[in-house]
N, C-alpha and C. Protein backbone atom coordinates (compact mmCIF):
# COMPACT_ATOMS: atom_id res chain seq x y z
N UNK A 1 162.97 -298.37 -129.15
CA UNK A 1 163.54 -298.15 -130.47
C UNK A 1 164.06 -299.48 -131.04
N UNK A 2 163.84 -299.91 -132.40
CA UNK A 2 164.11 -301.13 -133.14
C UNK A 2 165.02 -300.59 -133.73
N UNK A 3 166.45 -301.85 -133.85
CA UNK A 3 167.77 -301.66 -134.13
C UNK A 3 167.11 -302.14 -135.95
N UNK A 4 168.64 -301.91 -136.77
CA UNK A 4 168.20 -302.52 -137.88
C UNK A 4 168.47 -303.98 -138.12
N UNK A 5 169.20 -304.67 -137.20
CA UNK A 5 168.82 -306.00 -136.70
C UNK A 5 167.81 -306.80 -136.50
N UNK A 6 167.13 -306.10 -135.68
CA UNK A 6 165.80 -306.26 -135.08
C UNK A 6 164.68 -306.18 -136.52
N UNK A 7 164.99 -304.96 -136.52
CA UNK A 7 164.02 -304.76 -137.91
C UNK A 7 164.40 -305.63 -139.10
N UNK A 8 165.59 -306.28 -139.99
CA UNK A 8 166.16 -307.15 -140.58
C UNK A 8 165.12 -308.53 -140.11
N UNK A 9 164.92 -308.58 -139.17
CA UNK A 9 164.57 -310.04 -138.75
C UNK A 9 162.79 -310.40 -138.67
N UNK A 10 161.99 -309.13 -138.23
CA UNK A 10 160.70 -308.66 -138.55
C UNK A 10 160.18 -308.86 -140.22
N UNK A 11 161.51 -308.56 -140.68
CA UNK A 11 160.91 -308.13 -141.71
C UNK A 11 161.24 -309.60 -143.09
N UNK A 12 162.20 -310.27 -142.48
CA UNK A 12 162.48 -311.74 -143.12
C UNK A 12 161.54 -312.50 -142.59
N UNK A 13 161.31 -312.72 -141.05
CA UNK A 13 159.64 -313.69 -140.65
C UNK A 13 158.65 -313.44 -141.23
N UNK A 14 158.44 -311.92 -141.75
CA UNK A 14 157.35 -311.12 -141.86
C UNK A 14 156.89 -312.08 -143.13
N UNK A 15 157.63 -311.61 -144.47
CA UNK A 15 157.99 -312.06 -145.58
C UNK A 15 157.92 -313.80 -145.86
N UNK A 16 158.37 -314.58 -145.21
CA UNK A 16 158.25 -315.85 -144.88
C UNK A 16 157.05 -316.50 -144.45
N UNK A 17 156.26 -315.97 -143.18
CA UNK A 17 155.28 -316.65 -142.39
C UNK A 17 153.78 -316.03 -142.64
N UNK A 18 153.82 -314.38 -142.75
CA UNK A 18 152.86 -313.75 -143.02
C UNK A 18 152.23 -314.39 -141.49
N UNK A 19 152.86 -313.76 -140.45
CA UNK A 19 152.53 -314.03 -138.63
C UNK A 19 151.22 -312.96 -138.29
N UNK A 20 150.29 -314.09 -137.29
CA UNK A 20 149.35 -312.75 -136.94
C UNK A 20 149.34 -312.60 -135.83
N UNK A 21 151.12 -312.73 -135.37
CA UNK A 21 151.35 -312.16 -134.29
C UNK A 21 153.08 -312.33 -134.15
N UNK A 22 153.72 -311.00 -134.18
CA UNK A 22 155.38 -311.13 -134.01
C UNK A 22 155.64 -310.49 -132.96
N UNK A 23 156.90 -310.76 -132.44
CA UNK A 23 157.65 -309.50 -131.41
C UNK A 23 158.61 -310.22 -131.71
N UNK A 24 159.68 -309.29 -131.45
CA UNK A 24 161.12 -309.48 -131.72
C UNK A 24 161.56 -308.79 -130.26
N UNK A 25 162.26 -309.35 -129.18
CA UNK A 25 162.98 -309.09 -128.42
C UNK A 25 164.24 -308.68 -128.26
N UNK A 26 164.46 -308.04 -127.70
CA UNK A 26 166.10 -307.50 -127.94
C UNK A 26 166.77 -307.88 -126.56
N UNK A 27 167.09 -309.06 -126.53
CA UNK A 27 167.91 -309.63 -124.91
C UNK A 27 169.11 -309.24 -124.94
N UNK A 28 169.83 -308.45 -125.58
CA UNK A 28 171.09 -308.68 -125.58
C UNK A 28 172.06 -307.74 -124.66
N UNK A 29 171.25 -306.62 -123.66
CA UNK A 29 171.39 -306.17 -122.70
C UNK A 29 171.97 -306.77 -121.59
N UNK A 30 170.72 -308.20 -121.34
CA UNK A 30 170.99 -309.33 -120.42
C UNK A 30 172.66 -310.03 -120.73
N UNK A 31 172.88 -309.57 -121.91
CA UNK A 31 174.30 -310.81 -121.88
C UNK A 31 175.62 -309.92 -122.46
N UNK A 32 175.41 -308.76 -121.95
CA UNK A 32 176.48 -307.61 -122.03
C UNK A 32 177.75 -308.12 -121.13
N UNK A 33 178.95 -308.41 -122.11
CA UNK A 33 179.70 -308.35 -121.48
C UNK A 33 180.28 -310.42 -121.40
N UNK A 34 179.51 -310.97 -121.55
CA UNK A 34 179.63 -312.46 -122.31
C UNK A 34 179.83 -312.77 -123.56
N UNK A 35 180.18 -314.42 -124.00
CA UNK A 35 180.24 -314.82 -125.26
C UNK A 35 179.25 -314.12 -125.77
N UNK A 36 179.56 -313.64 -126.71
CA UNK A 36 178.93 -313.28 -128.15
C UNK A 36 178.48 -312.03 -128.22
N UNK A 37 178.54 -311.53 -126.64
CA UNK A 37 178.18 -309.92 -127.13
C UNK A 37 179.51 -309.26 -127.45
N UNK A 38 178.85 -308.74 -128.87
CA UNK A 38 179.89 -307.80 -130.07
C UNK A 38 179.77 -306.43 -129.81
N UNK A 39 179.20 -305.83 -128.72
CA UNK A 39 179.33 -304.54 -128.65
C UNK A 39 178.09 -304.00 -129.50
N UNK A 40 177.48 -304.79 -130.19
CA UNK A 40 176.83 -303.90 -131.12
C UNK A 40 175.19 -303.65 -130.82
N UNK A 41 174.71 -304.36 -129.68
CA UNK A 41 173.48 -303.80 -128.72
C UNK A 41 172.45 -304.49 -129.43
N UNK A 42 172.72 -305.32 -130.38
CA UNK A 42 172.11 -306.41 -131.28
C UNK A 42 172.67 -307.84 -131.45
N UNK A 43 173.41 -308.50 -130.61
CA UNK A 43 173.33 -309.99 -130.35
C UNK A 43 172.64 -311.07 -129.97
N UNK A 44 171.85 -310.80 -129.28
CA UNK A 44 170.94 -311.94 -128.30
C UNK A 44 169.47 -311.65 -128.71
N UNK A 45 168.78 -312.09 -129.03
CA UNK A 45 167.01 -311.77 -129.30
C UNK A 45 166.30 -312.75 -128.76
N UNK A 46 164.57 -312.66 -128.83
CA UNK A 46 164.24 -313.93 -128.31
C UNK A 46 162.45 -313.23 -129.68
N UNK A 47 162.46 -314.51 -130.25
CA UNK A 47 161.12 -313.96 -131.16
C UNK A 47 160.22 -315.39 -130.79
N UNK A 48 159.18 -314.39 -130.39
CA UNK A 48 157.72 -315.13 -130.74
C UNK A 48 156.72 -314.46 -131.27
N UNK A 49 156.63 -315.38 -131.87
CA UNK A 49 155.87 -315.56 -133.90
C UNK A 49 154.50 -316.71 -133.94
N UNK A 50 153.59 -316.12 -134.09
CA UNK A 50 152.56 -316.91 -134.54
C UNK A 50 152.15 -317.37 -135.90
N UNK A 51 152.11 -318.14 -136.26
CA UNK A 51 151.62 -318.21 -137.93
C UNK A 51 150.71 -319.26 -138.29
N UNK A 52 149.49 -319.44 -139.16
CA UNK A 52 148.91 -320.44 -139.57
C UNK A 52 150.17 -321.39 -140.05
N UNK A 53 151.14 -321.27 -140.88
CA UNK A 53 152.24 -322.23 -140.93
C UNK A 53 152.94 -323.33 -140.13
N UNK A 54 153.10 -323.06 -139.20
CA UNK A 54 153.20 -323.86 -138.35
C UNK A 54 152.32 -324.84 -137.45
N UNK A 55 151.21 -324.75 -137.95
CA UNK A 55 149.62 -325.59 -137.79
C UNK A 55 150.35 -327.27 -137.38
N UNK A 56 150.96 -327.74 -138.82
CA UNK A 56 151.14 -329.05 -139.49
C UNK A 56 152.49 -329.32 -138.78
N UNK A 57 153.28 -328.34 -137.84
CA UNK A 57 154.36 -328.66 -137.81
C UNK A 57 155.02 -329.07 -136.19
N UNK A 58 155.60 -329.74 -135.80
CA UNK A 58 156.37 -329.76 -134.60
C UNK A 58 156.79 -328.69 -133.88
N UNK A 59 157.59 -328.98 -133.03
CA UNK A 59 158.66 -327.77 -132.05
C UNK A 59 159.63 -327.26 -132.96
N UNK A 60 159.94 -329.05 -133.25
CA UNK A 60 161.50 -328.79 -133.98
C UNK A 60 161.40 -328.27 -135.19
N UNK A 61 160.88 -329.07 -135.96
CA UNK A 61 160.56 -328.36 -137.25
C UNK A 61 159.98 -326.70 -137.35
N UNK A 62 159.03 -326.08 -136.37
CA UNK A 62 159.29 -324.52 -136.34
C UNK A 62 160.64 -324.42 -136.20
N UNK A 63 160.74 -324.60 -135.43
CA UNK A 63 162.01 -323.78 -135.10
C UNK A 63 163.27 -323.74 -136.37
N UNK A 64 163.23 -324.92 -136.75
CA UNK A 64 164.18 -325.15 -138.33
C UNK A 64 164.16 -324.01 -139.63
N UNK A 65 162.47 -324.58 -139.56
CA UNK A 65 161.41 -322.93 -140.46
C UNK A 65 162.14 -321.69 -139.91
N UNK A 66 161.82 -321.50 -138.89
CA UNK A 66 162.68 -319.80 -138.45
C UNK A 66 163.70 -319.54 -138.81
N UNK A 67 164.44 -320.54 -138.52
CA UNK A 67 166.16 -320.17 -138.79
C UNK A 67 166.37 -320.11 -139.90
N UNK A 68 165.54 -321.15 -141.00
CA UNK A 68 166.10 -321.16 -142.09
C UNK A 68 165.39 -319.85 -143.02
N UNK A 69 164.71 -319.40 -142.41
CA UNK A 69 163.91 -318.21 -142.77
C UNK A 69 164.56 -316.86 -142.32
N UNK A 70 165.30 -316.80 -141.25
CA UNK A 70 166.64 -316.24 -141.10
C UNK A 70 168.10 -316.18 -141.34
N UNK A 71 168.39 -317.14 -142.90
CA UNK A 71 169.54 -317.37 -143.60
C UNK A 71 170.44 -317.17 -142.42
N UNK A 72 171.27 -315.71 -143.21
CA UNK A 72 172.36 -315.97 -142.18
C UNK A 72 172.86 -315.03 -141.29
N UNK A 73 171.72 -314.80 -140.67
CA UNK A 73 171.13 -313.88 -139.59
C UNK A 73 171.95 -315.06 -138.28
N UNK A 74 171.14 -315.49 -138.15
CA UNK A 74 171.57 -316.76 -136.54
C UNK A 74 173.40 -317.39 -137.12
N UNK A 75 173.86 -316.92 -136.19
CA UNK A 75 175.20 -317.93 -135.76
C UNK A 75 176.22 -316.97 -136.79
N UNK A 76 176.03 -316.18 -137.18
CA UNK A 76 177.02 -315.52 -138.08
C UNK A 76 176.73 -313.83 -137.82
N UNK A 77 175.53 -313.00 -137.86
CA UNK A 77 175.47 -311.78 -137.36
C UNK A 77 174.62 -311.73 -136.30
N UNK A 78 174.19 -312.60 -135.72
CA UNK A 78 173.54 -312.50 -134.19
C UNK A 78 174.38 -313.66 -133.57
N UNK A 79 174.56 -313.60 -132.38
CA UNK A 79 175.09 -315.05 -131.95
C UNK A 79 174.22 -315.47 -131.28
N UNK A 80 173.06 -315.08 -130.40
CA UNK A 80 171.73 -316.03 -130.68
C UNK A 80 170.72 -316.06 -130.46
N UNK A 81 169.72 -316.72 -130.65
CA UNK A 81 168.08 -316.41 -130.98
C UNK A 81 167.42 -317.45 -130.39
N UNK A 82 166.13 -317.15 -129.24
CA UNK A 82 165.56 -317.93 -128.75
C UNK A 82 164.14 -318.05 -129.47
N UNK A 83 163.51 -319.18 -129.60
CA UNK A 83 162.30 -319.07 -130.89
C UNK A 83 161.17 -319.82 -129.63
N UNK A 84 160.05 -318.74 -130.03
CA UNK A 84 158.84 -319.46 -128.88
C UNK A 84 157.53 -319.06 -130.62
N UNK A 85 157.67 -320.34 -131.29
CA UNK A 85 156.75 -320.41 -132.35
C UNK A 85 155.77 -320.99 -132.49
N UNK A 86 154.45 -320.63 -132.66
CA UNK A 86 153.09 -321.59 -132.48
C UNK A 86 151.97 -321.66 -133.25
N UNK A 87 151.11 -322.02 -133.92
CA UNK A 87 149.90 -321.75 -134.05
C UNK A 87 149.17 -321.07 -133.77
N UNK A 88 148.36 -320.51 -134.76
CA UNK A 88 146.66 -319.98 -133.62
C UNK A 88 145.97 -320.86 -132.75
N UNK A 89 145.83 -319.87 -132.34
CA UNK A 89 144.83 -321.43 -131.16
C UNK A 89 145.94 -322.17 -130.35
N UNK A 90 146.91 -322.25 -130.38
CA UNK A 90 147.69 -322.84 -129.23
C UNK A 90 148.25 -322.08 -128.31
């Protein structure tokens, strides 16, 4: 089952990258009971995202793209997000 977190975040990459390939992970099981888990069974994620967009681009620079493509999703209503972002073909 996808939280509306989860789904919030599908649906901002979605919108942004036009990916032909997403998953959105929900780690936040793993860190029950640590910094940043809020109780709310939606803190911790881990997304990997494929997109022709990221062709032209670095590690870092995906990863910049994501976040900033996730306003203010990361560091304010998730406390945090692991990004595994790539090309086709890579």
């Amino acid at each position: 089952m996808t939280g509306p977190m989860a789904a919030e975040i599908e649906t901002r990459l979605s919108e942004a990258f036009s990916p032909t390939a997403l998953e959105i992970i929900n780690d936040s099981a793993k860190h029950h009971g640590h910094a940043g888990d809020d109780g709310s069974g939606e803190s911790h994620f881990t997304i990997v995202i494929e997109a022709e967009a990221f062709a032209s681009m670095n590690r870092l620079a995906r990863q910049r793209a994501v976040i900033a493509a996730l306003g203010d999703i990361v560091g304010e209503r998730v406390h945090a997000v692991a990004i595994k972002a790539k090309a086709p073909g890579e």
